[in-house]
Protein backbone atom coordinates (compact mmCIF):
# COMPACT_ATOMS: atom_id res chain seq x y z
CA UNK A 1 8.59 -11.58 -10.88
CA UNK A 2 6.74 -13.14 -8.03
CA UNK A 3 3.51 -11.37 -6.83
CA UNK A 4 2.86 -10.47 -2.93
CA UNK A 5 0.58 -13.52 -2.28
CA UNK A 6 3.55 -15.82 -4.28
CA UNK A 7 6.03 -14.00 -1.95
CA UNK A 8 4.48 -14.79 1.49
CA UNK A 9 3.52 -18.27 0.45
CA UNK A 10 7.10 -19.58 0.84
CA UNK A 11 8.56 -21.76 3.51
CA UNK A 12 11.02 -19.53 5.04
CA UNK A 13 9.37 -16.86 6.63
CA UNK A 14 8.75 -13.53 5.59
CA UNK A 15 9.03 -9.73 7.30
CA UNK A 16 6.78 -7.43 5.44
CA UNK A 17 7.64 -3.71 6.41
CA UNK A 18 4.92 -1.62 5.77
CA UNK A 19 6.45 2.14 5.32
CA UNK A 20 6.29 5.17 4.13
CA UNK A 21 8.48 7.56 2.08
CA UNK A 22 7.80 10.82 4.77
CA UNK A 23 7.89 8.46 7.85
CA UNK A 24 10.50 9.31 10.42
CA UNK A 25 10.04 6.20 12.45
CA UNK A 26 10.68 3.99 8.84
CA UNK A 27 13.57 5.31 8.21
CA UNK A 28 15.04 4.42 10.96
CA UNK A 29 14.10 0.94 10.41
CA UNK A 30 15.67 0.80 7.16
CA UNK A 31 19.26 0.27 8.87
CA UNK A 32 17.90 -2.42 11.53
CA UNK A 33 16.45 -4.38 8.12
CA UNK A 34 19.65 -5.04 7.09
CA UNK A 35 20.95 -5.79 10.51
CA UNK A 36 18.49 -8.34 10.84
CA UNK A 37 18.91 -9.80 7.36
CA UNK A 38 22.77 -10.26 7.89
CA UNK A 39 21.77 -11.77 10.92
CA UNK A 40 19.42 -14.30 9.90
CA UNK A 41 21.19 -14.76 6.09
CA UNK A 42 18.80 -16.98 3.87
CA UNK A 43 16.08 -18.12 6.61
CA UNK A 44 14.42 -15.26 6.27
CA UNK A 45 12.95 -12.94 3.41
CA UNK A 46 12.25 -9.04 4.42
CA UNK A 47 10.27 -7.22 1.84
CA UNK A 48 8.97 -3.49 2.24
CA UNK A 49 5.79 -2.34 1.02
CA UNK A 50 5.28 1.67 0.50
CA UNK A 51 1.74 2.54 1.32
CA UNK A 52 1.27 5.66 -0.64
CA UNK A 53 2.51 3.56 -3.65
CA UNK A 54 0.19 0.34 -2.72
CA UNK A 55 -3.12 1.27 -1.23
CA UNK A 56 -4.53 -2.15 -2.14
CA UNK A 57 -2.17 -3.71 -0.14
CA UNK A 58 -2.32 -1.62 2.79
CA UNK A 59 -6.01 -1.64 3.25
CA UNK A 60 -6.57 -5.18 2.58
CA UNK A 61 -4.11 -5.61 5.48
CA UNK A 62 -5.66 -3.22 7.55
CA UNK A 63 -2.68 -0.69 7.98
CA UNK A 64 -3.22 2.34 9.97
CA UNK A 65 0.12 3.16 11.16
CA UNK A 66 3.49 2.99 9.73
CA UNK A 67 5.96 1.21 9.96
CA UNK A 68 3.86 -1.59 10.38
CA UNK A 69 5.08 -5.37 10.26
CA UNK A 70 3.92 -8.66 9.59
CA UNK A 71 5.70 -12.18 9.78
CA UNK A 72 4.18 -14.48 7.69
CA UNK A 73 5.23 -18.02 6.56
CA UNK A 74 3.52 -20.37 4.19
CA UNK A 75 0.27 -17.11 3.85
CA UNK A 76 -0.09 -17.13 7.20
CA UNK A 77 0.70 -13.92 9.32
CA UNK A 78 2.73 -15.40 12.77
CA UNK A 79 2.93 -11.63 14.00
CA UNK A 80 2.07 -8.11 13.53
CA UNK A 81 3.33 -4.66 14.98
CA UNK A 82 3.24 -0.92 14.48
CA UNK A 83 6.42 1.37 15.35
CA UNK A 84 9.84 0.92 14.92
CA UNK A 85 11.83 -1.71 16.39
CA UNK A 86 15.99 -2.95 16.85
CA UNK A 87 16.93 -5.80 14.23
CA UNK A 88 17.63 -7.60 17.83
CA UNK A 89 14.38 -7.53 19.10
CA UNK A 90 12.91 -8.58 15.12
CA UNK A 91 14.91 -11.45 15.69
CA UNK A 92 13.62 -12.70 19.36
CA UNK A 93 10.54 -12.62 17.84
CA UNK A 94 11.04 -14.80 14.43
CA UNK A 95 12.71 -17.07 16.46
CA UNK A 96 10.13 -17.20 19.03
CA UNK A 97 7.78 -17.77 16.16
CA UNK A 98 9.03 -20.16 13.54
């Protein structure tokens, strides 16, 4: 299994969803994920990332808020963003950033 830093190291880009299990907001994102990932098919990878199960992760990327997310491609983060957000707009921005 490939770790976090293997994961957003690849090519094709990657949405990282920072959530949380209580989160209101994250759920609701949950349903626009997939929207978004039968949009886009294999150019992109989403991952989620539960904070209360990964505090490493969330403090070394500084999370405050959730949902938080973060485009990266090849390690580098293209975009970042707190609250939730339609699988339509997700898209306007990978495209306007890859």
């Amino acid at each position: 299994m490939a770790t976090f830093q293997e994961i957003i190291q690849d090519d094709k880009p990657v949405l990282v969803d920072f959530f949380a299990e209580w989160c209101g907001p994250c759920k609701t994102m949950a349903p626009e994920l997939k929207k978004l990932v039968d949009m886009r098919g294999d150019s992109l990878r989403v991952i989620k990332v539960d904070v209360d199960r990964n505090p490493d992760a969330a403090s070394h990327y500084g999370i405050q808020g959730v949902p938080t997310l973060i485009l990266f491609r090849k390690g580098a983060q293209l975009w970042r963003q707190s609250g939730a957000m339609t699988a339509a707009q997700l898209d306007r921005i990978i495209r306007d950033r890859i």
